[in-house]
Protein backbone atom coordinates (compact mmCIF):
# COMPACT_ATOMS: atom_id res chain seq x y z
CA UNK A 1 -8.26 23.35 -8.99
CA UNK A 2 -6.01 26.01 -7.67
CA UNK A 3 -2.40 24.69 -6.03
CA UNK A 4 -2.80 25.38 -2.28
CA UNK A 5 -0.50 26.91 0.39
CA UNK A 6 1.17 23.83 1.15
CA UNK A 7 1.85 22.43 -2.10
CA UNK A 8 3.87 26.04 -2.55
CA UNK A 9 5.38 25.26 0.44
CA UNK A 10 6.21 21.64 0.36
CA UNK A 11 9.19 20.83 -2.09
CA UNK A 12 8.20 18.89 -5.65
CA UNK A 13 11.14 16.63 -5.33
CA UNK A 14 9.46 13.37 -6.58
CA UNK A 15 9.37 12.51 -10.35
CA UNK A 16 7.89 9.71 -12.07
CA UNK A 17 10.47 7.41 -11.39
CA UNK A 18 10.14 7.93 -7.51
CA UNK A 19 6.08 7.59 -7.62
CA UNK A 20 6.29 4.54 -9.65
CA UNK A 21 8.67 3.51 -7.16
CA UNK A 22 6.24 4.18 -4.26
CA UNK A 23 3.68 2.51 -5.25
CA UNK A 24 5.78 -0.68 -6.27
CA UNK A 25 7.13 -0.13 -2.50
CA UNK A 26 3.36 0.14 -1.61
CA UNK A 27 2.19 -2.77 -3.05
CA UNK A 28 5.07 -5.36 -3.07
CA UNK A 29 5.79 -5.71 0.24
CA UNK A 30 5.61 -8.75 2.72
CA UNK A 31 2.79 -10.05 0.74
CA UNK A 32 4.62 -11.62 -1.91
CA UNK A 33 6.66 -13.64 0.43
CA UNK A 34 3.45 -15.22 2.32
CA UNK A 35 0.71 -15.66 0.05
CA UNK A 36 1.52 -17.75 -2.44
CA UNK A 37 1.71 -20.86 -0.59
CA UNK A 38 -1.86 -19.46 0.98
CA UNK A 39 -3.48 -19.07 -1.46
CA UNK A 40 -2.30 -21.85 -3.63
CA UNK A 41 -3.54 -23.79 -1.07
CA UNK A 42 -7.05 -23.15 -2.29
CA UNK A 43 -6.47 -22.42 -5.84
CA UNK A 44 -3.73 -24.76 -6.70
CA UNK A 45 -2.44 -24.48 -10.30
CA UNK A 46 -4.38 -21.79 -10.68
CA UNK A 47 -3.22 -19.32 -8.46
CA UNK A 48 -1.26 -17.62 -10.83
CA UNK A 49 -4.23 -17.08 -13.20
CA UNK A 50 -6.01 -16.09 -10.36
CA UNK A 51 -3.42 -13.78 -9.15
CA UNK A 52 -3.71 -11.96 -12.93
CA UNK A 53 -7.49 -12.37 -13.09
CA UNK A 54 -7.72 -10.08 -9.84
CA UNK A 55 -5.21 -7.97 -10.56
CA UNK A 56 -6.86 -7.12 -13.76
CA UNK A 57 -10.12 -6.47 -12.34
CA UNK A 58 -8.69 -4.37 -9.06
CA UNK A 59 -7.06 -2.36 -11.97
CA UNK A 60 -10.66 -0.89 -12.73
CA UNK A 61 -10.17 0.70 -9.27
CA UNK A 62 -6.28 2.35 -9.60
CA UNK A 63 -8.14 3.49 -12.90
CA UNK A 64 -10.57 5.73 -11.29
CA UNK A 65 -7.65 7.04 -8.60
CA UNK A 66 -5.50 7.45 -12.10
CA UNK A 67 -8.45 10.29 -12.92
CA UNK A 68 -9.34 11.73 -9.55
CA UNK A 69 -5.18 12.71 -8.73
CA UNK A 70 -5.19 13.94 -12.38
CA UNK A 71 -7.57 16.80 -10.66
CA UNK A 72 -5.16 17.60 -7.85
CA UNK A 73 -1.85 18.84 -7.13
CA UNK A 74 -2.12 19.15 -3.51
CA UNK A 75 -1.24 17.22 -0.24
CA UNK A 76 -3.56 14.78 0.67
CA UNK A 77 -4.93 12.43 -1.87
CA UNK A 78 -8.17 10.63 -0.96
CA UNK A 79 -9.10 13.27 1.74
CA UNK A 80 -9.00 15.88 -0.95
CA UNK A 81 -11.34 13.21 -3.21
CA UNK A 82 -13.72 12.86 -0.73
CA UNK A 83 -13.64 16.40 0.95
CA UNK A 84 -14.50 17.98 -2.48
CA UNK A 85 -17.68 15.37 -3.03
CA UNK A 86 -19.25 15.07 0.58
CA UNK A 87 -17.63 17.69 2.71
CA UNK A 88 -15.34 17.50 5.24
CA UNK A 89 -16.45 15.05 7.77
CA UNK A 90 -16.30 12.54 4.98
CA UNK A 91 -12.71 13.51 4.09
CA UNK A 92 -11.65 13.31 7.36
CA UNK A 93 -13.27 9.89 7.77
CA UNK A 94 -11.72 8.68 4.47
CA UNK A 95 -8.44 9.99 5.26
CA UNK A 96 -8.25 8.77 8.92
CA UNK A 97 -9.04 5.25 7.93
CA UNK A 98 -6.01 4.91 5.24
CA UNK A 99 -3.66 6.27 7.53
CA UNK A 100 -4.54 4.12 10.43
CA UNK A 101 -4.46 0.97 7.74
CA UNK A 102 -1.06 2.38 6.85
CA UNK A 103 0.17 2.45 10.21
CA UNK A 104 -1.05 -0.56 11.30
CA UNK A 105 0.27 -2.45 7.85
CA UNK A 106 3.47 -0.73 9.25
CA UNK A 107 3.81 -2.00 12.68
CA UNK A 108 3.18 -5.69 11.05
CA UNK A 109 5.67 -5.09 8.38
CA UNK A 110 8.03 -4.05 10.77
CA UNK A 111 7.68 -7.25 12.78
CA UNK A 112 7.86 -9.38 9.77
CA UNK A 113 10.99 -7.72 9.22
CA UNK A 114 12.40 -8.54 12.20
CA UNK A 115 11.17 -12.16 12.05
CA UNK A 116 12.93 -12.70 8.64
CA UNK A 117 16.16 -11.29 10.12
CA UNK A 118 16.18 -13.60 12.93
CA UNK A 119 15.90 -16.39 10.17
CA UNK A 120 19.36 -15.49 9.27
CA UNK A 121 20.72 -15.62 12.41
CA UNK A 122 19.57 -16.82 15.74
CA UNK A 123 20.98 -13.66 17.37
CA UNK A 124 18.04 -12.08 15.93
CA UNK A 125 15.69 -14.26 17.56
CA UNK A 126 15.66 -13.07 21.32
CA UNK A 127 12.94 -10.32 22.30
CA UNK A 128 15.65 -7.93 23.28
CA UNK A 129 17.15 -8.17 19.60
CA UNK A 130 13.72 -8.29 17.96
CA UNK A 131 12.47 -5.22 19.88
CA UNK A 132 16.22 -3.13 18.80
CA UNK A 133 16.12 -4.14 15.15
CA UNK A 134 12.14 -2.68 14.85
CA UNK A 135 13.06 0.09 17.11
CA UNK A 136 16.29 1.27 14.78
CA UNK A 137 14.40 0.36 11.84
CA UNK A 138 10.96 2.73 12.78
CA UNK A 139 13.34 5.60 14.27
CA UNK A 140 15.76 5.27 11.08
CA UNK A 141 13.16 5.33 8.46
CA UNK A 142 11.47 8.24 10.29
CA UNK A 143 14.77 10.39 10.86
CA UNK A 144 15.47 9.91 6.99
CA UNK A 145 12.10 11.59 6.26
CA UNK A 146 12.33 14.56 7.97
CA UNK A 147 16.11 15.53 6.63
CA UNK A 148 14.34 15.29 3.47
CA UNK A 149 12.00 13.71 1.12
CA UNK A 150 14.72 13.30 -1.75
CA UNK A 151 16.51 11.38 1.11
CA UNK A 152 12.94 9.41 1.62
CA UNK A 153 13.09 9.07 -2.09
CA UNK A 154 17.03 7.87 -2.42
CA UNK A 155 16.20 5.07 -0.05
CA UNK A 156 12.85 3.81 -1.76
CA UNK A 157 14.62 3.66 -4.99
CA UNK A 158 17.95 1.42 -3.47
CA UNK A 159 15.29 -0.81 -1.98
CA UNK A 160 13.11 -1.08 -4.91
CA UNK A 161 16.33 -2.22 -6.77
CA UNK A 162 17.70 -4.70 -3.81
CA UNK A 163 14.31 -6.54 -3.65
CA UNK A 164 13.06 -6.48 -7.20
CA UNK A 165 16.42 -7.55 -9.08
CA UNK A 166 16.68 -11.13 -7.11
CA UNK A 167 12.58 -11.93 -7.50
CA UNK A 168 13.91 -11.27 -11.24
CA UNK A 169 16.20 -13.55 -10.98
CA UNK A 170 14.29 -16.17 -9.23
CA UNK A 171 11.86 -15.72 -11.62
CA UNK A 172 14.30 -16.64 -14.82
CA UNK A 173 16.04 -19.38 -13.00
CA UNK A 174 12.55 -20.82 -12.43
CA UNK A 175 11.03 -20.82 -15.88
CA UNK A 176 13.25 -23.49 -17.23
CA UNK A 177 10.76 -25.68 -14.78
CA UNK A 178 7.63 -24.50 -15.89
CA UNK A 179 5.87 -26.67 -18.02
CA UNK A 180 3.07 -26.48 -20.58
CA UNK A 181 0.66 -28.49 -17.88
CA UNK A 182 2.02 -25.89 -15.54
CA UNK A 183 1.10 -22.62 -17.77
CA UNK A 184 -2.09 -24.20 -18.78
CA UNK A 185 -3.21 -26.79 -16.07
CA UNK A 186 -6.10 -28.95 -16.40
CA UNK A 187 -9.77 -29.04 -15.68
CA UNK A 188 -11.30 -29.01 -13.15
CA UNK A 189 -10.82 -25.31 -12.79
CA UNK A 190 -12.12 -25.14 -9.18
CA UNK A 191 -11.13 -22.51 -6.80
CA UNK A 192 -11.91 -23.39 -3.37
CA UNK A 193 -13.34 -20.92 -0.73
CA UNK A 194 -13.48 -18.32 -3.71
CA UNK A 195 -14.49 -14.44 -1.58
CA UNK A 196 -12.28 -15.69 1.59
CA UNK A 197 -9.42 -16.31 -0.98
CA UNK A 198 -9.76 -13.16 -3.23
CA UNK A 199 -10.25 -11.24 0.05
CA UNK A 200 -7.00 -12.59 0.96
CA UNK A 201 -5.09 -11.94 -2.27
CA UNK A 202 -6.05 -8.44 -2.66
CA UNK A 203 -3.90 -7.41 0.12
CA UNK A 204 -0.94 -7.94 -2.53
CA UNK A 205 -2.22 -5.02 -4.97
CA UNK A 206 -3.28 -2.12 -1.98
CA UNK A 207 -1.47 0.57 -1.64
CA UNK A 208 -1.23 2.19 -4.64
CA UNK A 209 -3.04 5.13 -2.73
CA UNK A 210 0.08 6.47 -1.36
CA UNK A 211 0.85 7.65 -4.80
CA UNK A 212 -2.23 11.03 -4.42
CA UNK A 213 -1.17 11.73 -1.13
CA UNK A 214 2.20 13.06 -2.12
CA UNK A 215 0.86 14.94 -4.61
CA UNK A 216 2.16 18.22 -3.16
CA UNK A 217 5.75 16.91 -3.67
CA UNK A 218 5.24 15.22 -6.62
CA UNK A 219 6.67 16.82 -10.19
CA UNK A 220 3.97 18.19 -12.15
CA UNK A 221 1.28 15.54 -10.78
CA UNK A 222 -1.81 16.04 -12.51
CA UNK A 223 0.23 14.35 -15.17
CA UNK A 224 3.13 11.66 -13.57
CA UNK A 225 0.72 10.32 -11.00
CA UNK A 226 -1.50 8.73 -14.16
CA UNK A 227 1.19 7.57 -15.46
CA UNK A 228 2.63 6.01 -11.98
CA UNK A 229 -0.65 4.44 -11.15
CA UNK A 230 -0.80 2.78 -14.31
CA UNK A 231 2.64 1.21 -15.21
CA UNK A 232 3.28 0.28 -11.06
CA UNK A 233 -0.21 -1.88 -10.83
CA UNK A 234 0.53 -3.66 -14.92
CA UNK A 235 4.15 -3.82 -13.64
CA UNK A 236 3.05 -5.51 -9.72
CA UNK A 237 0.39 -7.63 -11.71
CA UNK A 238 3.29 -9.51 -14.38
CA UNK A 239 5.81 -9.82 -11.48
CA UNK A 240 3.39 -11.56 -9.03
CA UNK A 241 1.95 -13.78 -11.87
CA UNK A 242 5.67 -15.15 -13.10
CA UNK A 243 6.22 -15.27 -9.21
CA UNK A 244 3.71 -17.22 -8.24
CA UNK A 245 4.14 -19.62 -11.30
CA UNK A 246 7.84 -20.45 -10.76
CA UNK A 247 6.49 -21.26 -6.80
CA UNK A 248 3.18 -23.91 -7.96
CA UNK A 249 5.38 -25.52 -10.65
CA UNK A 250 8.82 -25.87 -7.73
CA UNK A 251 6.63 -26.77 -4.63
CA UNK A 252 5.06 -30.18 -4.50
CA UNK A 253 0.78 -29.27 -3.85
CA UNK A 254 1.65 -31.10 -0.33
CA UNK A 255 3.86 -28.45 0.46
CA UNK A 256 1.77 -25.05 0.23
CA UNK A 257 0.29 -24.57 3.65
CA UNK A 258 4.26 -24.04 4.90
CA UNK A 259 6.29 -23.28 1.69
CA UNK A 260 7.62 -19.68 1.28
CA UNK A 261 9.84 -17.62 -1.52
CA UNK A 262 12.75 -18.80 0.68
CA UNK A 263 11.67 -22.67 -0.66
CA UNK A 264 12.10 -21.85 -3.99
CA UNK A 265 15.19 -19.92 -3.48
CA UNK A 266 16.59 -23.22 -1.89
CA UNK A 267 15.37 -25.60 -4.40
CA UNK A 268 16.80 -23.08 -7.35
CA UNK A 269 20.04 -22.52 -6.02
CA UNK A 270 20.27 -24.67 -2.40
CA UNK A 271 21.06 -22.66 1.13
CA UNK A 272 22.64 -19.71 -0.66
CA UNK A 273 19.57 -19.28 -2.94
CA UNK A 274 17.51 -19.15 0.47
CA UNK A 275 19.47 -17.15 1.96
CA UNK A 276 19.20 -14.73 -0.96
CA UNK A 277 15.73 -14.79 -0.94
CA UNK A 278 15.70 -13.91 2.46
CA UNK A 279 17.54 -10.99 1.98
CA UNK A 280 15.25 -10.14 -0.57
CA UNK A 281 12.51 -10.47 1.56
CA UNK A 282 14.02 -7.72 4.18
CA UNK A 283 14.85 -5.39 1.39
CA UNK A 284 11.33 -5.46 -0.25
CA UNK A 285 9.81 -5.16 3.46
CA UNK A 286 11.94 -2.46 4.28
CA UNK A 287 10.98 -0.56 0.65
CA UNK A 288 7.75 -1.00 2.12
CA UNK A 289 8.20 0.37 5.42
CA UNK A 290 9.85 3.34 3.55
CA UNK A 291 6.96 4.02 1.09
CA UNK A 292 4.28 3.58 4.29
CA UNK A 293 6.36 6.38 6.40
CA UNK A 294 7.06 8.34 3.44
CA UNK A 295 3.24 9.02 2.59
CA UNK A 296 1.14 8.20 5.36
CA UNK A 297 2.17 11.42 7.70
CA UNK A 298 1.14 13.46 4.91
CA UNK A 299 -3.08 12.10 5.24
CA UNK A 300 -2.15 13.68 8.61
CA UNK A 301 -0.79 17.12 7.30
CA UNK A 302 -3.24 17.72 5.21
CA UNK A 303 -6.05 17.39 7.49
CA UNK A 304 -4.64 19.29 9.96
CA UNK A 305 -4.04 21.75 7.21
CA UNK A 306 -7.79 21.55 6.40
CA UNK A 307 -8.28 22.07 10.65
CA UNK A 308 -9.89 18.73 10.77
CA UNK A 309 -6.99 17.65 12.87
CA UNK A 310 -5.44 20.06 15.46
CA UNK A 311 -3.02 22.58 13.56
CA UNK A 312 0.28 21.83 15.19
CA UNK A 313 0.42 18.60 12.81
CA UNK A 314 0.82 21.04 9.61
CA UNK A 315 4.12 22.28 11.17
CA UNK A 316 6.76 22.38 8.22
CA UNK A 317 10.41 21.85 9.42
CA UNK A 318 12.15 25.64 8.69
CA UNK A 319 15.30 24.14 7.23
CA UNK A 320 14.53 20.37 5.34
CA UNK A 321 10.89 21.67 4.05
CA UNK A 322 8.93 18.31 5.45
CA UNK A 323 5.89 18.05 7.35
CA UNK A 324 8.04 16.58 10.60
CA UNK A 325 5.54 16.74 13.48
CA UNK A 326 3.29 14.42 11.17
CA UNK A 327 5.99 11.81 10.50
CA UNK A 328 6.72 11.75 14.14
CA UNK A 329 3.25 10.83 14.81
CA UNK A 330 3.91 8.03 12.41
CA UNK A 331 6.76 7.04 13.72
CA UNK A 332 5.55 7.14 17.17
CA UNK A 333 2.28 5.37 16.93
CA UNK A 334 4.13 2.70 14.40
CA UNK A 335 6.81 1.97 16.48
CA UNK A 336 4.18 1.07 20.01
CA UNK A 337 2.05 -0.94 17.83
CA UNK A 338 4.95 -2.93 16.89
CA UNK A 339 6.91 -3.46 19.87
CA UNK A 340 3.66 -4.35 22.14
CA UNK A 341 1.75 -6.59 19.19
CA UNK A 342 -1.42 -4.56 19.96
CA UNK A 343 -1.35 -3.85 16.44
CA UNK A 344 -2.94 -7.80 15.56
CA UNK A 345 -6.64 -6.73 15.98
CA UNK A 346 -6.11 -3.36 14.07
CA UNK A 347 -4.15 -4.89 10.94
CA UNK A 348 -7.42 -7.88 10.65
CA UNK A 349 -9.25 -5.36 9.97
CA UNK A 350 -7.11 -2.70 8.09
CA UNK A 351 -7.88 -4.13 4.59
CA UNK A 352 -11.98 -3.66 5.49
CA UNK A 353 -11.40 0.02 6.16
CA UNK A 354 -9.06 0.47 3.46
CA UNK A 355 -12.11 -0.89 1.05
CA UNK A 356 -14.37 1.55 2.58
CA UNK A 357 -12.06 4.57 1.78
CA UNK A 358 -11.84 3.42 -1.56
CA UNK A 359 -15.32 3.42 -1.83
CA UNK A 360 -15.50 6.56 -1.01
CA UNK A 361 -13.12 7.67 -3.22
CA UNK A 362 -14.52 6.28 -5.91
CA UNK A 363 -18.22 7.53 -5.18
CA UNK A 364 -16.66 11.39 -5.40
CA UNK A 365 -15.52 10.98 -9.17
CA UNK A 366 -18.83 12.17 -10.25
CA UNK A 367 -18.79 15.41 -8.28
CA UNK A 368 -15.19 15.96 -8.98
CA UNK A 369 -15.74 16.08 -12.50
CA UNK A 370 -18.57 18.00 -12.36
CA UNK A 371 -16.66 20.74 -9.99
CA UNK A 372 -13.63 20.81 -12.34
CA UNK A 373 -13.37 23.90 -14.53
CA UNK A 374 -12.74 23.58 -18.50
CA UNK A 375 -8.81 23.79 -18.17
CA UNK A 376 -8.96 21.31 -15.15
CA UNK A 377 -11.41 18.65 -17.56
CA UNK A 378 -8.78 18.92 -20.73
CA UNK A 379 -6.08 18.00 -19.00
CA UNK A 380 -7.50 15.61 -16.94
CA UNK A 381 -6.47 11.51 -17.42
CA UNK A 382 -10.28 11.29 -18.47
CA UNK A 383 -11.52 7.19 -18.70
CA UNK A 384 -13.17 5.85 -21.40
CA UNK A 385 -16.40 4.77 -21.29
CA UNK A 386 -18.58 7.36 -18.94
CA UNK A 387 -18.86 5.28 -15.63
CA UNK A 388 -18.01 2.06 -16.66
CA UNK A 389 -14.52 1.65 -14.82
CA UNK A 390 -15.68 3.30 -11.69
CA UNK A 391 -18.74 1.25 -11.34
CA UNK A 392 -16.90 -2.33 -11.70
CA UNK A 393 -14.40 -1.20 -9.75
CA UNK A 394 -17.63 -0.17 -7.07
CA UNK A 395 -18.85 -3.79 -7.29
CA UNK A 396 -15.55 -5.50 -6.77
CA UNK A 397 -15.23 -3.35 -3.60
CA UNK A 398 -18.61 -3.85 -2.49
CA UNK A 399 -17.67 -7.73 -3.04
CA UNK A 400 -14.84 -8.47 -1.29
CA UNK A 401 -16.28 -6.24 1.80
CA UNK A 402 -19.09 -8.76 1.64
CA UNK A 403 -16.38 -11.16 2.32
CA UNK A 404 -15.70 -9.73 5.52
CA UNK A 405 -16.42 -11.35 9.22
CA UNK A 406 -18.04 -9.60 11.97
CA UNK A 407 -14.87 -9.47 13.85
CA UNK A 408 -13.55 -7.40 11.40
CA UNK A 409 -16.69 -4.78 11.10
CA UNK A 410 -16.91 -4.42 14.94
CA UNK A 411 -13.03 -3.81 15.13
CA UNK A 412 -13.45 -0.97 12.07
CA UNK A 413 -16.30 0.91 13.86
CA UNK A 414 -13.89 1.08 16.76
CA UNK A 415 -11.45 2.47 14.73
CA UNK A 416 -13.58 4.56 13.14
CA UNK A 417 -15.59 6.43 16.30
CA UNK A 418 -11.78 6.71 17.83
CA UNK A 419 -10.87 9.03 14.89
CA UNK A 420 -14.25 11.07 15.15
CA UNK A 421 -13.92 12.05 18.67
CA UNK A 422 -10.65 13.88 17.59
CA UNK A 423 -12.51 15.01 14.80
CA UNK A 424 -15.33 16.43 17.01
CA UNK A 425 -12.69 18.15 19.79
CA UNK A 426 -11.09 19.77 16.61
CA UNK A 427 -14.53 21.41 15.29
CA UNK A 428 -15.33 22.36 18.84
CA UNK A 429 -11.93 24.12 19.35
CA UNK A 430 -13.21 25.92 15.99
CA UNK A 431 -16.31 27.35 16.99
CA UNK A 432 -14.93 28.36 20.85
């Protein structure tokens, strides 16, 4: 599939390093620091299995993205994917839908953020200081992505470092009180409330889309993003399991519903440890924030590129090369979610329409492969096994959708409708 115009345009500063560290910045972001009290809750002993049993099968569906970006070199990742199988109107659907999970995922992050700093100190704690530590945060992060995307790059890979290193470390301090009832806990091997807790723990491994829709910046793609999708969802997968088993076998089973990372940094290493894990925690949610900005205004460039959103988003900036008008939208919309919480009823349901793009996604392999020419089908990251991968990875989505509440389905098709009236002024400006 031939490069397009703004893949020439756009420049290919990320390598595999940098897309293996978006997609570690995708996926391990404020999750890690909140769900393994939640879900231990309901799993007990067994939630670091269960954290590895998931993350193994959710791999069937980074498989399938591993293939479809080895197809592409262009902007735009899953609208591309779905453009190419069902036309355009699905592309735009499937793109709209990740970026508005993005955004909202964004806006919470950002509060999170805020609510970990004012753990620190209380003069964090006021709404004045919360709503000037999101606001320099959103504008920061956005500023740094328009002077550049090596500059967006610089600052996931510092973060990536500050908020990985000390879970390490946590994690090696911690094994010396893991025992062999701990690594291998007895039966009953009962998981309470199994779909409503799965549903709940996949929102640690989601993400990993960001990776295709930098394509167009990304270092010979059709070959690092395989790799990147591959070694960032085994490498998220080990780090939550070790995680999450230094937490079960350091916080008394009476404990979960309230324990936190910062518990086990405190009964590790006493008020310093928590205070390091709390630093920690801002770090890996501000890697996140900077992955989420970095990739998400590009869903937006390249539908307006594709005129399913109004041209003036494809702007590039004339001297740092970056789609800026995009990441201001990002910015924009990201920063009033956060600062007026209206963002609560969009991020419920942000993991439901994330599902339904990946559905999507995964539904256009067939066509894609079929469309690819002979050089494009050789060099592709071809699975094993015909239809095997895509198909489980199909059923697991179809599952944890099933999951879902009616809440979150009525909020969705608002979202949803919301991004097709822009979609329908856009086609009608077209054809006038």
């Amino acid at each position: 599939m031939a490069e397009s115009n703004d893949a020439a345009k756009l420049k290919r500063d990320i390598g595999l390093f940098g897309a293996t560290f978006l997609a570690l910045n995708s996926m391990i972001g404020a999750g890690i620091f909140a769900l393994p009290g939640k879900i231990a809750i309901n799993a007990g002993m067994l939630s670091p299995w269960l954290f590895l049993v998931v993350g193994a099968l959710f791999i069937s569906v980074v498989l399938t993205f591993a293939e479809l970006s080895s197809y592409y070199d262009e902007t735009g990742g899953p609208v591309l994917y779905a453009t190419t199988a069902f036309g355009p109107f699905a592309g735009f659907s499937t793109g709209w839908a990740i970026y508005l999970s993005r955004t909202t995922a964004f806006a919470a992050n950002a509060n999170v953020l805020a609510t970990y700093l004012a753990s620190l100190n209380d003069f964090f704690a006021g709404d004045i200081a919360r709503g000037t530590v999101i606001s320099v945060i959103t504008i920061g992060l956005t500023w740094a992505n328009i002077i550049g995307v090596k500059d967006g790059i610089r600052t996931v890979a510092v973060l990536t470092v500050l908020k990985i290193t000390p879970l390490l470390l946590m994690v090696l301090m911690g094994l010396q009180h893991v025992t062999g009832s701990t690594l291998i806990p007895g039966a009953p091997f009962v998981v309470e409330e199994l779909g409503s807790t799965t549903l709940l723990l996949i929102y640690a491994y989601v993400g990993f889309e960001t990776l295709g829709v930098t394509a167009g910046e990304t270092s010979q793609p059709r070959k690092t993003l395989p790799r990147a999708y591959v070694s960032s969802m085994l490498g998220t997968g080990l780090l939550y399991f070790f995680v999450v088993l230094v937490f079960v076998a350091l916080i008394p089973a009476d404990n979960y519903a309230d324990a936190t990372l910062v518990d086990v940094g405190r009964s590790l290493a006493g008020p310093l440890g928590a205070v390091a894990i709390t630093l920690t925690a801002v770090f890996s949610i501000g890697g996140n924030l900077s992955s989420s900005i970095l990739a998400a205004p590009r869903i937006v460039f390249a539908m307006a590129e594709k005129r399913m959103l109004p041209g003036w988003f494809s702007h590039i900036h004339s001297k740092y090369a970056t789609p800026d008008r995009s990441i201001l939208l990002m910015g924009g919309m990201a920063l009033i979610l956060a600062l007026t919480g209206s963002f609560v009823k969009l991020a419920i349901a942000s993991s439901v329409v994330r599902l339904l793009g990946y559905i999507v996604c995964i539904a256009a392999l067939p066509t894609i492969r079929r469309k690819a020419d002979e050089a494009a089908r050789q060099k592709a990251y071809r699975l094993k096994g015909g239809y095997t991968v895509p198909i489980i990875g199909l059923g697991i989505c179809f599952w944890l959708l099933a999951q879902s509440s009616a809440e979150s389905w009525i909020a969705v098709s608002i979202l949803l409708t919301i991004g097709w009236v822009f979609y329908a002024i856009e086609n009608r400006t077209k054809s006038s």
